[in-house]
PDB file of N, CA and C in Angstrom:
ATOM      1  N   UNK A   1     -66.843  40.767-120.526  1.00  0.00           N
ATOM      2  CA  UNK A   1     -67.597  40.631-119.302  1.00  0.00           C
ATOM      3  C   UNK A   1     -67.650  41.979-118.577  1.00  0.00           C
ATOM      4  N   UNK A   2     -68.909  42.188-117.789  1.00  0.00           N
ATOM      5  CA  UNK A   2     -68.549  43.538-117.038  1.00  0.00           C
ATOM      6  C   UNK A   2     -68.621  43.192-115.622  1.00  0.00           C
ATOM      7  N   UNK A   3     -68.135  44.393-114.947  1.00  0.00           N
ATOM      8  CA  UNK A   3     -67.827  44.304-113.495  1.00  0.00           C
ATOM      9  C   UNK A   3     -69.237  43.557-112.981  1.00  0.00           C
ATOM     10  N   UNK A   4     -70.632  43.869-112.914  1.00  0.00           N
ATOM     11  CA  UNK A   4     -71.677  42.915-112.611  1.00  0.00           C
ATOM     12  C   UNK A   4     -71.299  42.088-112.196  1.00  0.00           C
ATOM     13  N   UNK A   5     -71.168  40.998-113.353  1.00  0.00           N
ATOM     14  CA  UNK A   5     -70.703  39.721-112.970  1.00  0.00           C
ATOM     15  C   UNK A   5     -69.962  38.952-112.220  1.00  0.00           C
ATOM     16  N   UNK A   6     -68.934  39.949-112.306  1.00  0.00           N
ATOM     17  CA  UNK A   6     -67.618  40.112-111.076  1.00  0.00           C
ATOM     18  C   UNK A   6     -68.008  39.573-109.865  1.00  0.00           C
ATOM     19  N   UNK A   7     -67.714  38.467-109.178  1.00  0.00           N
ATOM     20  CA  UNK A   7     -67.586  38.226-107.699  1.00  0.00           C
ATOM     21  C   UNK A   7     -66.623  39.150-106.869  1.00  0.00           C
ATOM     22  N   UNK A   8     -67.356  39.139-105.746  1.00  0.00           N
ATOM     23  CA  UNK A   8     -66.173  39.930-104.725  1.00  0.00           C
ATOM     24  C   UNK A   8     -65.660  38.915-103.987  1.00  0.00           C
ATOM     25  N   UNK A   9     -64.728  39.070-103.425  1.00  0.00           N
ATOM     26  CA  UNK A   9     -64.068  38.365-102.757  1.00  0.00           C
ATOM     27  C   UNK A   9     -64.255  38.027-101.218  1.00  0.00           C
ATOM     28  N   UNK A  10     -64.564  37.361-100.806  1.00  0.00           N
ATOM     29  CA  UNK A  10     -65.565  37.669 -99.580  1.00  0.00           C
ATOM     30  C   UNK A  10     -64.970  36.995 -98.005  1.00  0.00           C
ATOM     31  N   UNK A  11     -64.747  37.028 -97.283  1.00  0.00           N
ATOM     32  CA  UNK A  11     -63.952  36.660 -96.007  1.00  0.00           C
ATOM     33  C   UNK A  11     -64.415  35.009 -95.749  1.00  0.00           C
ATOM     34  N   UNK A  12     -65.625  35.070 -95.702  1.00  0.00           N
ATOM     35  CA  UNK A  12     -65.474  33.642 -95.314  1.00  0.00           C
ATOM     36  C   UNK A  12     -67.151  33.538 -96.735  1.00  0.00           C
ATOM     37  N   UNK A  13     -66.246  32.436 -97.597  1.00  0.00           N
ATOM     38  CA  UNK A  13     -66.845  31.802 -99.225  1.00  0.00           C
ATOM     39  C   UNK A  13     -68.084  31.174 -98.601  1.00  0.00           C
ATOM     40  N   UNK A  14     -68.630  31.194 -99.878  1.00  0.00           N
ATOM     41  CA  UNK A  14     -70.048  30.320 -99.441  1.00  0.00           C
ATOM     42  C   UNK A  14     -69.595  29.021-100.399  1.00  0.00           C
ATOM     43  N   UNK A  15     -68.626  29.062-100.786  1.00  0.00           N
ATOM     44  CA  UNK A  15     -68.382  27.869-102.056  1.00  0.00           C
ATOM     45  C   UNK A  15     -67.915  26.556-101.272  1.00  0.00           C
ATOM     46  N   UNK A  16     -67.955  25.352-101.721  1.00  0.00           N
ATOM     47  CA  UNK A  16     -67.770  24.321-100.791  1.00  0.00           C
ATOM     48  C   UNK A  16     -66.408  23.812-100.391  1.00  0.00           C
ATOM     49  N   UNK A  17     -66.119  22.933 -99.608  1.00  0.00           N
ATOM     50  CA  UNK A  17     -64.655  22.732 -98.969  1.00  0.00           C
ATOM     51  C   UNK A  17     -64.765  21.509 -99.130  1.00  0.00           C
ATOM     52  N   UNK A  18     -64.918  20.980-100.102  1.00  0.00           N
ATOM     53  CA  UNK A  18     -64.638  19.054-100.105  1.00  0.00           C
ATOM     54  C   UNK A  18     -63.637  18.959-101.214  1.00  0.00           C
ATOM     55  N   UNK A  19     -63.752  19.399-102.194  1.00  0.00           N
ATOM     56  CA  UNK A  19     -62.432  19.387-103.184  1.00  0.00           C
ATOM     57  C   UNK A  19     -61.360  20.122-102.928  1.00  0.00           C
ATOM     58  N   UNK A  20     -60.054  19.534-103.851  1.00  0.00           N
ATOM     59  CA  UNK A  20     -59.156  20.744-103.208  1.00  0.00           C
ATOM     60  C   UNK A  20     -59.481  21.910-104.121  1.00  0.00           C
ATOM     61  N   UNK A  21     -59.750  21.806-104.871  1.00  0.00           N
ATOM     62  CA  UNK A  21     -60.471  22.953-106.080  1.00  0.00           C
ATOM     63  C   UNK A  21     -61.042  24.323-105.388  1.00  0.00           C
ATOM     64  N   UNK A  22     -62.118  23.689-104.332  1.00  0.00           N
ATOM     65  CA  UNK A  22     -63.099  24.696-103.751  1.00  0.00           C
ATOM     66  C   UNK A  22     -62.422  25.301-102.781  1.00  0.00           C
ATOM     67  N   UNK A  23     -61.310  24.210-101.924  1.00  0.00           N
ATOM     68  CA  UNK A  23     -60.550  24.859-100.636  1.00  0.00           C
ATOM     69  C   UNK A  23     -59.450  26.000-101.448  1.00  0.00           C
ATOM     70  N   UNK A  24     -58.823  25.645-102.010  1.00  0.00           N
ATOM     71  CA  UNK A  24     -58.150  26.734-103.136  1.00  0.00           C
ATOM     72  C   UNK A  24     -58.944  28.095-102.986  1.00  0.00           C
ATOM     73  N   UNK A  25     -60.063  28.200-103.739  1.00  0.00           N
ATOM     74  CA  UNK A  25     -60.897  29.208-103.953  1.00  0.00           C
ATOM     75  C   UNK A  25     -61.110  29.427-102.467  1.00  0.00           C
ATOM     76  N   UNK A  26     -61.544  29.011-101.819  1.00  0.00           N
ATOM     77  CA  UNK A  26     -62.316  29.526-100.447  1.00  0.00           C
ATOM     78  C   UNK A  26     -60.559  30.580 -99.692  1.00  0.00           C
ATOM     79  N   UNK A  27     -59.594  29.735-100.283  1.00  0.00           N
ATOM     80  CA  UNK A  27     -58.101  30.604 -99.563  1.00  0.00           C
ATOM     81  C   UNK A  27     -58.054  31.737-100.211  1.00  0.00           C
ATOM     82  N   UNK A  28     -58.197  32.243-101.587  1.00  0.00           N
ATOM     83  CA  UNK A  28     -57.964  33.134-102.395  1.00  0.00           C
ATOM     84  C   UNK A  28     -58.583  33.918-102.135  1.00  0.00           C
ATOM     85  N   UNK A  29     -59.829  33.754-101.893  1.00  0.00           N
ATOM     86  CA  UNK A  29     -61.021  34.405-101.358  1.00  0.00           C
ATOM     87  C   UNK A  29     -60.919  35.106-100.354  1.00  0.00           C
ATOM     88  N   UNK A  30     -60.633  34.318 -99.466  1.00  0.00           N
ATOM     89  CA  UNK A  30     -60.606  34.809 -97.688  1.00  0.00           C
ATOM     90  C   UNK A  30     -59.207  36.011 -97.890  1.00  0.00           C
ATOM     91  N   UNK A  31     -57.944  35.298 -98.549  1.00  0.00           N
ATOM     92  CA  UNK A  31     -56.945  36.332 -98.624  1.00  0.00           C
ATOM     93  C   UNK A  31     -57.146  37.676 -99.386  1.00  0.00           C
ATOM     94  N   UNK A  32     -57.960  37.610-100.175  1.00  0.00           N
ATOM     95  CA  UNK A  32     -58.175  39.299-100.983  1.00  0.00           C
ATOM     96  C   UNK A  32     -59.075  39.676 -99.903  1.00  0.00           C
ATOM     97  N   UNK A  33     -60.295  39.602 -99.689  1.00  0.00           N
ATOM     98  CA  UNK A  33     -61.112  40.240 -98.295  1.00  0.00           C
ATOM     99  C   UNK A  33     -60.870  40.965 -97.591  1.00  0.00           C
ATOM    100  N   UNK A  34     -59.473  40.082 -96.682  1.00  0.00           N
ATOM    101  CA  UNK A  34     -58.399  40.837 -95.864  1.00  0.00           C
ATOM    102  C   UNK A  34     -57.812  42.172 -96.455  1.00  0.00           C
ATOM    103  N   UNK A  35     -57.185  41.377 -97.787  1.00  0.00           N
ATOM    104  CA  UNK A  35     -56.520  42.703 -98.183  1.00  0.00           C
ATOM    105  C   UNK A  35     -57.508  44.028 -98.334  1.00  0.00           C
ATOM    106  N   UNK A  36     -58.588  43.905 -98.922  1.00  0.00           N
ATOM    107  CA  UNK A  36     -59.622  44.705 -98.822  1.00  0.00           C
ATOM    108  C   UNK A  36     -60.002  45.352 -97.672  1.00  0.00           C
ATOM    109  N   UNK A  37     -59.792  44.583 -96.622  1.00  0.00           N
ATOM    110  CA  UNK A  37     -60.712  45.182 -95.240  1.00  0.00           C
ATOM    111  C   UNK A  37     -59.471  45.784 -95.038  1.00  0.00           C
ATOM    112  N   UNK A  38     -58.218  45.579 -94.643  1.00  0.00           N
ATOM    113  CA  UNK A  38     -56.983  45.580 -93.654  1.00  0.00           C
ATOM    114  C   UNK A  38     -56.260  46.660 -94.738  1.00  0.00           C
ATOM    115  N   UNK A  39     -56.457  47.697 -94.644  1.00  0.00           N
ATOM    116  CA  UNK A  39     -55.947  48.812 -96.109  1.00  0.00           C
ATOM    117  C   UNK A  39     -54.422  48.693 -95.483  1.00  0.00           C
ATOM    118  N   UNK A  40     -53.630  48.542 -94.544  1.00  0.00           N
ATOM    119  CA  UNK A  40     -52.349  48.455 -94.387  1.00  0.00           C
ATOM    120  C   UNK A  40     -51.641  47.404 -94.823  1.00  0.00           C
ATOM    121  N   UNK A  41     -52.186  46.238 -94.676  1.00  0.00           N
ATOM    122  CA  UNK A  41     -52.050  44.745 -95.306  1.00  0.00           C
ATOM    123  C   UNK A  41     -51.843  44.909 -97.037  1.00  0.00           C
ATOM    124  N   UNK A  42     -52.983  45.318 -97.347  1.00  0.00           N
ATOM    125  CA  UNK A  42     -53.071  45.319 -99.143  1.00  0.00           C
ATOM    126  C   UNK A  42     -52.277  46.953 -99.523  1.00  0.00           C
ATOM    127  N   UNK A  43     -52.336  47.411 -98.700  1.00  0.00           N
ATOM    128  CA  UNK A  43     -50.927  48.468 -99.603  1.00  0.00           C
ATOM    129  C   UNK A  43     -49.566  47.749 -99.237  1.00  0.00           C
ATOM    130  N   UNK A  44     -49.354  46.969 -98.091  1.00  0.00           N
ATOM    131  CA  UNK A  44     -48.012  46.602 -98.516  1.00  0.00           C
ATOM    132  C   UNK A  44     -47.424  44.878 -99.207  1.00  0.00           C
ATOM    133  N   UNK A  45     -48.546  44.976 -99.789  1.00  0.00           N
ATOM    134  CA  UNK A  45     -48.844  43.631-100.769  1.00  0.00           C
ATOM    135  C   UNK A  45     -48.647  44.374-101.981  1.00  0.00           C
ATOM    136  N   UNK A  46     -49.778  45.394-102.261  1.00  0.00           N
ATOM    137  CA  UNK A  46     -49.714  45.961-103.744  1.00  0.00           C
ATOM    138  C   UNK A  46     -48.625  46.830-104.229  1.00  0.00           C
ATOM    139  N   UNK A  47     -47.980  47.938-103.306  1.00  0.00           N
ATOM    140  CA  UNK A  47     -46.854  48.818-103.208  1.00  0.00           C
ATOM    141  C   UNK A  47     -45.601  48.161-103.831  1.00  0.00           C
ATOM    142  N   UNK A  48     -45.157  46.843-103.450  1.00  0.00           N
ATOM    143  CA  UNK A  48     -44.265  46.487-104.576  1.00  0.00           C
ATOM    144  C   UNK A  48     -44.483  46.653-105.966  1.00  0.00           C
ATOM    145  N   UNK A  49     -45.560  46.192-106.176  1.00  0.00           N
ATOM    146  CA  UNK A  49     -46.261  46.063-107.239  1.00  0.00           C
ATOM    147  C   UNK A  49     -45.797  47.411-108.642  1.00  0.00           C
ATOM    148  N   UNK A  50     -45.883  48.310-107.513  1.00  0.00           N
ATOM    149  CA  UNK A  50     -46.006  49.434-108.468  1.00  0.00           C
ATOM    150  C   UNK A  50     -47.511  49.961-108.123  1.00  0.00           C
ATOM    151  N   UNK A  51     -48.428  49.807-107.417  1.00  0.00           N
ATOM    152  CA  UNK A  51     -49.436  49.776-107.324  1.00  0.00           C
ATOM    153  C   UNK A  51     -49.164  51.490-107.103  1.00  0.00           C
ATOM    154  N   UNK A  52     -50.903  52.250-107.097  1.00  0.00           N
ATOM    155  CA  UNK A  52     -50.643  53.358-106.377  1.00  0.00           C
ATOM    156  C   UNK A  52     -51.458  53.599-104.923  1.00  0.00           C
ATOM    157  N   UNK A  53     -51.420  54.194-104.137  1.00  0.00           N
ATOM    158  CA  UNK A  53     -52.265  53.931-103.054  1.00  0.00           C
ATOM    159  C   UNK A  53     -53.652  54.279-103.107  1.00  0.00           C
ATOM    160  N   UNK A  54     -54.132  53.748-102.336  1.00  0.00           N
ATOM    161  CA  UNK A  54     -55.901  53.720-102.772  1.00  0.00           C
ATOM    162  C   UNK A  54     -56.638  52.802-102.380  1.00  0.00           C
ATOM    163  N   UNK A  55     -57.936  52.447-102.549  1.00  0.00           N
ATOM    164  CA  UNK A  55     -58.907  51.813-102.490  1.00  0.00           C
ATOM    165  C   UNK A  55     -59.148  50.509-102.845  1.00  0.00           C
ATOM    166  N   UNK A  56     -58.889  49.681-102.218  1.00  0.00           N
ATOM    167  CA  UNK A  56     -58.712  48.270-102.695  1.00  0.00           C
ATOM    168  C   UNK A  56     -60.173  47.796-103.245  1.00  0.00           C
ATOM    169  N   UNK A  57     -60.347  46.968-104.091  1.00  0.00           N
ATOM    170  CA  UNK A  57     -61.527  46.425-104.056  1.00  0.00           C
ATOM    171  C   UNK A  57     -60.561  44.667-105.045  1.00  0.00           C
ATOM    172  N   UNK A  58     -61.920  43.785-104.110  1.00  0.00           N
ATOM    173  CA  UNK A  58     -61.164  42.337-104.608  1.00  0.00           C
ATOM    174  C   UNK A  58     -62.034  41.458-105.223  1.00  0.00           C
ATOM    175  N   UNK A  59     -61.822  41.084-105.930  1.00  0.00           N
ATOM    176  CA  UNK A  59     -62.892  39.613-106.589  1.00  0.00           C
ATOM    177  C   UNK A  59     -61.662  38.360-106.894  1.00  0.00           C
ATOM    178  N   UNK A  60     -63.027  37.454-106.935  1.00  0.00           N
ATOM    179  CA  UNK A  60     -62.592  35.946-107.235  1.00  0.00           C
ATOM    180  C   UNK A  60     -63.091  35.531-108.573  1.00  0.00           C
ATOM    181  N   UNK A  61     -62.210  35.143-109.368  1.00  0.00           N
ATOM    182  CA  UNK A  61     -62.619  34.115-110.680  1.00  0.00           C
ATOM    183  C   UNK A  61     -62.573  35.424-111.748  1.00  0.00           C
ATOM    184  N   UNK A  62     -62.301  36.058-111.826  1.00  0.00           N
ATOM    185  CA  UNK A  62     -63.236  37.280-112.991  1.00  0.00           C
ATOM    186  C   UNK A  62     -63.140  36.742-114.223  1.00  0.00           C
ATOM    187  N   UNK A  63     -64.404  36.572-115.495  1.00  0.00           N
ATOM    188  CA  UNK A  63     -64.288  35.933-116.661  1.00  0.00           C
ATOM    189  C   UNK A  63     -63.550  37.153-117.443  1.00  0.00           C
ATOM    190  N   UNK A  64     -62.295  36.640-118.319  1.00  0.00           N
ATOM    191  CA  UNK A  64     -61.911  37.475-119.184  1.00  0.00           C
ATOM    192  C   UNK A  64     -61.718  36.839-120.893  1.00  0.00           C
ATOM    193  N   UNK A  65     -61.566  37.718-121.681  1.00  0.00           N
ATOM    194  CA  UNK A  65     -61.360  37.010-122.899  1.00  0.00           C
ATOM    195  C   UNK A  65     -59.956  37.508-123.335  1.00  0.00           C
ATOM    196  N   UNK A  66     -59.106  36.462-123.505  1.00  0.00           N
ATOM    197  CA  UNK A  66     -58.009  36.891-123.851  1.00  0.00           C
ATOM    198  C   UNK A  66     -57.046  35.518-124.862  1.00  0.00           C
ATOM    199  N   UNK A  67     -56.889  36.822-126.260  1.00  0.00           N
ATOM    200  CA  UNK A  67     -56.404  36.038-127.698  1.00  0.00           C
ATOM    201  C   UNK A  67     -57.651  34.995-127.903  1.00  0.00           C
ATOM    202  N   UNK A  68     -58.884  35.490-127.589  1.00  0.00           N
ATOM    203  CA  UNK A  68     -59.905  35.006-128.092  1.00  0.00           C
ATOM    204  C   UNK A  68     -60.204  33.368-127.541  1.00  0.00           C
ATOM    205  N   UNK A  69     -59.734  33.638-126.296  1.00  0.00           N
ATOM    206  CA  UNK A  69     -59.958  32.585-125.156  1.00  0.00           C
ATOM    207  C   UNK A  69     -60.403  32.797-124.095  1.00  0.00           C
ATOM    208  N   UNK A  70     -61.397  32.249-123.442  1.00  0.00           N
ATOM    209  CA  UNK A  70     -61.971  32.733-121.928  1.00  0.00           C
ATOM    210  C   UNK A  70     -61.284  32.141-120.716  1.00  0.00           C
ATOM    211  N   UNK A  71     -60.815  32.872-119.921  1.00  0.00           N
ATOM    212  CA  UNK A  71     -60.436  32.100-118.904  1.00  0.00           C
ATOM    213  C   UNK A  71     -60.178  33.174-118.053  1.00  0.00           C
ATOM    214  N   UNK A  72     -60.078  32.526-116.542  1.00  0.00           N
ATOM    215  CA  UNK A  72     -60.513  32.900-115.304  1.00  0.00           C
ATOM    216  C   UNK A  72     -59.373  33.101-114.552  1.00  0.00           C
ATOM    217  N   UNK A  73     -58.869  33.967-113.908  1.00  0.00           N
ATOM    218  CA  UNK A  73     -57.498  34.220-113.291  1.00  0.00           C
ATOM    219  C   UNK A  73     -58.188  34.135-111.744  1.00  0.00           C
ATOM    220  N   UNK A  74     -57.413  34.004-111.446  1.00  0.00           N
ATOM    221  CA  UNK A  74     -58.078  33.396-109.501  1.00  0.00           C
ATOM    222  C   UNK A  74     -58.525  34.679-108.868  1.00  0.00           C
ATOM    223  N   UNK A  75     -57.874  35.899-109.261  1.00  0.00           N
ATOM    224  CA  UNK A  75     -57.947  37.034-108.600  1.00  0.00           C
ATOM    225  C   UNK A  75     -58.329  38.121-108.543  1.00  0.00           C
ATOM    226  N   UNK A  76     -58.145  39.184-108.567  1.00  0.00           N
ATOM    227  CA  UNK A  76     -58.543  40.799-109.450  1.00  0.00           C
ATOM    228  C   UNK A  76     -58.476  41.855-108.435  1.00  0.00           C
ATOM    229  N   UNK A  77     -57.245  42.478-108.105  1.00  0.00           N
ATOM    230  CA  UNK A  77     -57.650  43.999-107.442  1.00  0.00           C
ATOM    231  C   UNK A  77     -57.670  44.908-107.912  1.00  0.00           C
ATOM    232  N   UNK A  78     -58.783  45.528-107.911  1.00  0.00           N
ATOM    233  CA  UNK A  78     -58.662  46.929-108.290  1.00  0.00           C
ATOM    234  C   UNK A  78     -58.319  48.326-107.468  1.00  0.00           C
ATOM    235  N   UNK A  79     -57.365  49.610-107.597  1.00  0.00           N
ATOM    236  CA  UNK A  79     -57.129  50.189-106.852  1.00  0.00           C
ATOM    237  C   UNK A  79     -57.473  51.457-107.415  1.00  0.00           C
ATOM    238  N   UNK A  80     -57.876  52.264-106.610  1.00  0.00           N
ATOM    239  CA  UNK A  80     -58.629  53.513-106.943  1.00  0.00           C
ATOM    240  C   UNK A  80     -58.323  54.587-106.275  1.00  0.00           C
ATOM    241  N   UNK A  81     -56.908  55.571-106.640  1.00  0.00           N
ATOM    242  CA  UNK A  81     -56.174  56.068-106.122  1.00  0.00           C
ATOM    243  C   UNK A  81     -56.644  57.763-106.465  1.00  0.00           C
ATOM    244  N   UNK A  82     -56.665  58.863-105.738  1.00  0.00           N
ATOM    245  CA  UNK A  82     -57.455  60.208-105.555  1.00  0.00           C
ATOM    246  C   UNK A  82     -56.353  60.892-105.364  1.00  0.00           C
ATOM    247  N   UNK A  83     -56.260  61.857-106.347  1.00  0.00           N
ATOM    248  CA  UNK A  83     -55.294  62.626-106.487  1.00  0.00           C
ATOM    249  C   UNK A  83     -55.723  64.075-107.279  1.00  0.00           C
ATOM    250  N   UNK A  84     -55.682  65.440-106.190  1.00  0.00           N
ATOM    251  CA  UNK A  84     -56.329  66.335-106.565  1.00  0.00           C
ATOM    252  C   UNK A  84     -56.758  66.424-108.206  1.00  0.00           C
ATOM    253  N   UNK A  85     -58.045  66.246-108.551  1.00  0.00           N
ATOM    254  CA  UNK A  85     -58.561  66.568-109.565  1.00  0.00           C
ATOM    255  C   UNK A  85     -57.820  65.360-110.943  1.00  0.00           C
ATOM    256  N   UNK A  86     -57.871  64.289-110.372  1.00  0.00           N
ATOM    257  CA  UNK A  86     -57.545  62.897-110.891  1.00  0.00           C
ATOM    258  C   UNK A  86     -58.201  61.783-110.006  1.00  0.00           C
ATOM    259  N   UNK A  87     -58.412  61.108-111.267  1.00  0.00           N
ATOM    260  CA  UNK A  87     -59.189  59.365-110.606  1.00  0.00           C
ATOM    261  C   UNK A  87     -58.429  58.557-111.462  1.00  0.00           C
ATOM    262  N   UNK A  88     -56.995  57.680-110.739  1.00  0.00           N
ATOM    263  CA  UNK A  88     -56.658  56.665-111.183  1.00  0.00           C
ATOM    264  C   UNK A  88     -57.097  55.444-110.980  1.00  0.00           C
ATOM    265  N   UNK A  89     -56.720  54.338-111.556  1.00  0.00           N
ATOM    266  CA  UNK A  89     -57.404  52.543-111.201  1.00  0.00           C
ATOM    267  C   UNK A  89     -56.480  52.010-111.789  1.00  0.00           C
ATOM    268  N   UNK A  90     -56.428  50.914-111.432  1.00  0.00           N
ATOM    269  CA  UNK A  90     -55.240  50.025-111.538  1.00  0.00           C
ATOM    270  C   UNK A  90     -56.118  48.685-111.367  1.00  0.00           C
ATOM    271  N   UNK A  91     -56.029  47.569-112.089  1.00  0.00           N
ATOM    272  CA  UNK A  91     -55.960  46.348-111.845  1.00  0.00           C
ATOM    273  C   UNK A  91     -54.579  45.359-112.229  1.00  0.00           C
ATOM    274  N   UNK A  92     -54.754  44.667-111.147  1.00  0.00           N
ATOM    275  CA  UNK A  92     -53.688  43.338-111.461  1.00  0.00           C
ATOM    276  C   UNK A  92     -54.510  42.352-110.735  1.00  0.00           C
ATOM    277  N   UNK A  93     -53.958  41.047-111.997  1.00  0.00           N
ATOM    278  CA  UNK A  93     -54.832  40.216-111.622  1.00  0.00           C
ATOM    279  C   UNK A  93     -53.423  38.651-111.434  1.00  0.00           C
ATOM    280  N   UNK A  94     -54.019  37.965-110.922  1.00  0.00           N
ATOM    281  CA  UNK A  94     -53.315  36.492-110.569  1.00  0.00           C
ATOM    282  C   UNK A  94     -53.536  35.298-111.275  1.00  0.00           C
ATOM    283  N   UNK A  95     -52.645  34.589-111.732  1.00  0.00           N
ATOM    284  CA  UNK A  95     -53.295  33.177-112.174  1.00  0.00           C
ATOM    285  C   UNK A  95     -52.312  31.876-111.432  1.00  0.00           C
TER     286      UNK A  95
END
């Protein structure tokens, strides 16, 4: 799959709130956003991590193929860290 497809993660979902399925997603959602908007919030979320500092960017659902199975991890940040005459990225994702 490529990034395209990729949903972002968006503050307030357009996806529906009658299942608990959708309310799930609509929380996951709203919580990466934040981390995205609030760069103090998502570095000290990702910084345990091992993360490096940088540029948050967030999606919901991302399709992946893995051991020749598709499936969808709830989450995806990517971090995009600038370091004289270097471009690192980092993803970690959630299930």
């Amino acid at each position: 799959m490529t990034e395209e497809t990729w949903r972002q993660a968006r503050l307030v979902p357009t996806s529906g709130i009658n299942r608990d399925e959708e309310q799930e997603r609509r929380a996951t959602s709203a919580l990466l956003a934040v981390m995205s908007a609030v760069r103090e919030f998502g570095r000290a979320l990702s910084q345990p991590l091992g993360a490096p500092a940088g540029a948050l960017e967030t999606y919901i659902e991302v399709p992946f193929i893995w051991a020749e199975k598709r499936c969808f991890p709830d989450g995806l940040i990517t971090i995009s860290a600038t370091t004289p005459g270097k471009l690192r990225s980092r993803s970690l994702a959630s299930r």
